[in-house]
Protein backbone atom coordinates (compact mmCIF):
# COMPACT_ATOMS: atom_id res chain seq x y z
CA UNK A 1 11.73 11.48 -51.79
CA UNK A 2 11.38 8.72 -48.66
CA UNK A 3 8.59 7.70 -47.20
CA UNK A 4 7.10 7.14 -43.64
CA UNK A 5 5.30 4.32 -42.36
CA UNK A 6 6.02 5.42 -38.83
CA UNK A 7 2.59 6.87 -37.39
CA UNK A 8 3.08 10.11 -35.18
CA UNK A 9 0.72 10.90 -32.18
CA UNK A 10 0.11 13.68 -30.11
CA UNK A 11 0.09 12.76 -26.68
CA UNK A 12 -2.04 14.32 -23.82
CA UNK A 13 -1.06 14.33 -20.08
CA UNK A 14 -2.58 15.03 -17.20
CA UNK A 15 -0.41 15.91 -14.21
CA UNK A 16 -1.42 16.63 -10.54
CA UNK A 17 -1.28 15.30 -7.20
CA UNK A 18 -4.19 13.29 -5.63
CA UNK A 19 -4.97 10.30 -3.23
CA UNK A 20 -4.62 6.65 -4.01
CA UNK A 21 -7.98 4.33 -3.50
CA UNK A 22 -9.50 0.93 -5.10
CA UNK A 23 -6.74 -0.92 -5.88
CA UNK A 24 -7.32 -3.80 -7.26
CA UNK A 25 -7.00 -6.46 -9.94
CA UNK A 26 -9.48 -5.92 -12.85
CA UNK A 27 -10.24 -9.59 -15.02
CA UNK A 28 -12.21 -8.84 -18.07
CA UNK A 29 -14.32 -11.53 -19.83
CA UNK A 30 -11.59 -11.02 -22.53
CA UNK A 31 -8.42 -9.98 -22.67
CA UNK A 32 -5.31 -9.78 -20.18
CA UNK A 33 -5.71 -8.76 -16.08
CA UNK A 34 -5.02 -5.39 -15.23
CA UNK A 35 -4.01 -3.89 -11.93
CA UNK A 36 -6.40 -0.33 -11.85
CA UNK A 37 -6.98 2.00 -9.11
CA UNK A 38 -9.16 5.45 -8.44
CA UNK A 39 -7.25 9.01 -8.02
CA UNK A 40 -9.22 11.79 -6.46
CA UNK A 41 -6.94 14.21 -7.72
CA UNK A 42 -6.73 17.76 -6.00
CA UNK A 43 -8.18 20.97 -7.89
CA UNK A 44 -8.57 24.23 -7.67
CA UNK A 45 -7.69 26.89 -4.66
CA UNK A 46 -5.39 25.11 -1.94
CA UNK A 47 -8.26 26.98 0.50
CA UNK A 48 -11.41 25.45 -1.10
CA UNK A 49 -10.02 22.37 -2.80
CA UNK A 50 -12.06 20.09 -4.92
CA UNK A 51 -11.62 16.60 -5.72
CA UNK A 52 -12.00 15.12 -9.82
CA UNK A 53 -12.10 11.42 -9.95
CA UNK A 54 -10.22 9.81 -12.18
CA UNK A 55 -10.41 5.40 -12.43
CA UNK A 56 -7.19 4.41 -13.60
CA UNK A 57 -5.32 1.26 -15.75
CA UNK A 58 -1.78 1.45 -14.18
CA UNK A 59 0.10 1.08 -16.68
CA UNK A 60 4.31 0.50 -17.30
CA UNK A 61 6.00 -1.46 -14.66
CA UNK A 62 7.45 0.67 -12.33
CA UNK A 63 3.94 2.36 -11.37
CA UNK A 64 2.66 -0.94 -11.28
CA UNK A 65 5.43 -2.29 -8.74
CA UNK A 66 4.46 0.88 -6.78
CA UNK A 67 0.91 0.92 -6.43
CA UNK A 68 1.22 -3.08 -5.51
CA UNK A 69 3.47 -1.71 -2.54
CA UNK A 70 0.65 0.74 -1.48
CA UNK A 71 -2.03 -2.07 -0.83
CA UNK A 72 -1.55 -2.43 2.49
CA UNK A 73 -1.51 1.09 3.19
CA UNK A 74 -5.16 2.20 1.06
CA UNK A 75 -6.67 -1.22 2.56
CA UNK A 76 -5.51 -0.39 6.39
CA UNK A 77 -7.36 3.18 4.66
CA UNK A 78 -4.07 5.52 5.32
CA UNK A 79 -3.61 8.47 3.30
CA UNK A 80 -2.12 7.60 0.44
CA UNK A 81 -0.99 10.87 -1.65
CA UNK A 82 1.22 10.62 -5.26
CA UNK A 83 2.04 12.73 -7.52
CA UNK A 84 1.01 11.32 -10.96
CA UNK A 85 1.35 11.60 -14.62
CA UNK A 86 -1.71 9.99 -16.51
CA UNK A 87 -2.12 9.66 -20.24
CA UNK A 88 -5.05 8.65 -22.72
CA UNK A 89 -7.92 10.42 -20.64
CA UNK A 90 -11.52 9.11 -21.62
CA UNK A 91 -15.09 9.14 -20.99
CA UNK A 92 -17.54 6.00 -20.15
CA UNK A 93 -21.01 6.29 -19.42
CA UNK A 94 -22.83 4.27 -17.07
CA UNK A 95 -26.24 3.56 -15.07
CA UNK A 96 -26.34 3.72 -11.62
CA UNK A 97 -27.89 0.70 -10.32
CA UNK A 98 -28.35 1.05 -6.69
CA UNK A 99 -28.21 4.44 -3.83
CA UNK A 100 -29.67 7.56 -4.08
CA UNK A 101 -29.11 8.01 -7.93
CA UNK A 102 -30.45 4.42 -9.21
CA UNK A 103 -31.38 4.48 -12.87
CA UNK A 104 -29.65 8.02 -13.23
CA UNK A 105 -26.45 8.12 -16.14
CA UNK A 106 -23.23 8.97 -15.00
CA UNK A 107 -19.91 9.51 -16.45
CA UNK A 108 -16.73 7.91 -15.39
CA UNK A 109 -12.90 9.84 -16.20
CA UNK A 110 -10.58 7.06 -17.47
CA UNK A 111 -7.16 7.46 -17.73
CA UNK A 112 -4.08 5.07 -17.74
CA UNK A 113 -1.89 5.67 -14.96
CA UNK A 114 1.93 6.37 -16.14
CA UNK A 115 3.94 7.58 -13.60
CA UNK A 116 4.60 8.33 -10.12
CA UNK A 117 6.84 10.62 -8.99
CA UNK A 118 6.41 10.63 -5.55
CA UNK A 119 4.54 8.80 -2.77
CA UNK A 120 3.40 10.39 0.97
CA UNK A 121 1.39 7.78 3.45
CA UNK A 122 0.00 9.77 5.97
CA UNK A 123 1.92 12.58 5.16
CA UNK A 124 5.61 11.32 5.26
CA UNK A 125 7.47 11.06 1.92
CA UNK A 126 8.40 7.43 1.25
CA UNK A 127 9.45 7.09 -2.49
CA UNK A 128 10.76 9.77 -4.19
CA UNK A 129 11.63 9.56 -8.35
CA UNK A 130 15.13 10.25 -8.90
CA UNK A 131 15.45 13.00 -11.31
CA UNK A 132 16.37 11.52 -15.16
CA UNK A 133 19.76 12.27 -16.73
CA UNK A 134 18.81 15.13 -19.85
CA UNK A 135 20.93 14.78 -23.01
CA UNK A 136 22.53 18.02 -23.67
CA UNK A 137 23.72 20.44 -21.45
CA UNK A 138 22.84 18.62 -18.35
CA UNK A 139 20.18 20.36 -16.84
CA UNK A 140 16.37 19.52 -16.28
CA UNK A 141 14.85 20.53 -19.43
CA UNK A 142 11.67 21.94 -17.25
CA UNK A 143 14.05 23.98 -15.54
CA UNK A 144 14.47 27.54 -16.89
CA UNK A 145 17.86 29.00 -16.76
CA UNK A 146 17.36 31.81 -14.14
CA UNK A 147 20.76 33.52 -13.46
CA UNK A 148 24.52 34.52 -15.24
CA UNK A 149 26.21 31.92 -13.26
CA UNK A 150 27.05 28.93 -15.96
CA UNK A 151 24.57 26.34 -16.86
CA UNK A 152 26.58 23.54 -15.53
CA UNK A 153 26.80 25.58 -11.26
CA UNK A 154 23.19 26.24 -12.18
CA UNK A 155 22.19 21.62 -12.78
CA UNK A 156 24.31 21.20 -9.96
CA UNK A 157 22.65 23.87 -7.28
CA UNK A 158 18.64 22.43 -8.56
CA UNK A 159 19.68 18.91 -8.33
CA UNK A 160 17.72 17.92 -5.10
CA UNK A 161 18.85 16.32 -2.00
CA UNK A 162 18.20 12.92 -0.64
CA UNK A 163 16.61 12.61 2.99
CA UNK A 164 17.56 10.35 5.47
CA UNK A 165 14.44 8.54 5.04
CA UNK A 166 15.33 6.85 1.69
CA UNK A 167 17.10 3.74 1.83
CA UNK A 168 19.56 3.44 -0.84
CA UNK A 169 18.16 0.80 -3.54
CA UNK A 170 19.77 -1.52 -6.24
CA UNK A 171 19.94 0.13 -9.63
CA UNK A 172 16.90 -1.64 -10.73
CA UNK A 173 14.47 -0.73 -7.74
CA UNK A 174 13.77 3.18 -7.02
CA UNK A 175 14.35 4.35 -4.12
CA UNK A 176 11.74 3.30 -1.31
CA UNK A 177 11.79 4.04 2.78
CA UNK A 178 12.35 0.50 5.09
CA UNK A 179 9.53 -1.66 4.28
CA UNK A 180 8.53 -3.78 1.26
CA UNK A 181 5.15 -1.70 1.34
CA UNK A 182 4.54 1.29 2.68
């Protein structure tokens, strides 16, 4: 009989699409600085659509290198819209201490901020994910197999297109528009 000291988690994610605001550069009395930034995320019926707050830690490099590129854009107050992947969703309770609701509690959605897998200022797409090679058969595995023609005509017909907008990046850097930021 072997034994495990690995721990196992079950992870929670939170996906959606929502606009970018309050970036900035968090510097607790202890611990490291963080970069954070607020989500109003989109929700419910695309014809009544209601907005859930989320305050983010952006977390992992690559959606940190992002969101830094988006400053210019949220502070010149552009309409910054990403799709997003957020993990480790809590709750922090607070008193207001000024406006309207001074002295009242309120709660505050935390989340960390994982991934972005796409980026629209003002509504024109300027960084785009590029899809992740799947072990196996070679398709997405989100992608259902929908027809008799073989699996490997099928991978090749989803895989998506690249606009003429994206500039073609170094292996390292994803694939952004012209400018350093957006």
């Amino acid at each position: 009989m072997t034994t495990s000291t690995e721990k196992s988690y079950f992870d929670l994610h939170i996906t959606g699409l929502g606009y970018l605001n309050r970036i900035r550069e968090v510097k607790p009395k202890k611990g490291d600085v963080f970069l954070a930034c607020d989500i109003a995320a989109l929700n419910g019926p695309s014809d009544d659509v209601s907005y859930v707050r989320f305050d983010t830690r952006v977390s992992g490099s690559e959606a940190q290198h992002l969101v830094h590129r988006c400053i210019d854009a949220v502070e010149a107050e552009k309409k910054v819209m990403i799709g997003f992947r957020l993990g480790d969703l809590w709750t922090d309770t607070f008193t207001y201490s000024k406006g309207k609701r001074a002295g009242e509690q309120g709660v505050s959605l935390k989340a960390r901020l994982l991934f972005i897998s796409w980026i629209k200022v003002d509504g024109k797409l300027v960084y785009k994910a590029e899809p992740k090679p799947t072990d196996g058969d070679g398709r997405d595995a989100e992608v259902p197999v929908t027809s008799d023609a073989p699996v490997a005509q099928q991978a090749s017909a989803q895989e998506p297109s690249k606009s003429a907008e994206e500039a073609p990046g170094d292996a390292d850097a994803p694939a952004l528009a012209t400018a350093e930021s957006f």
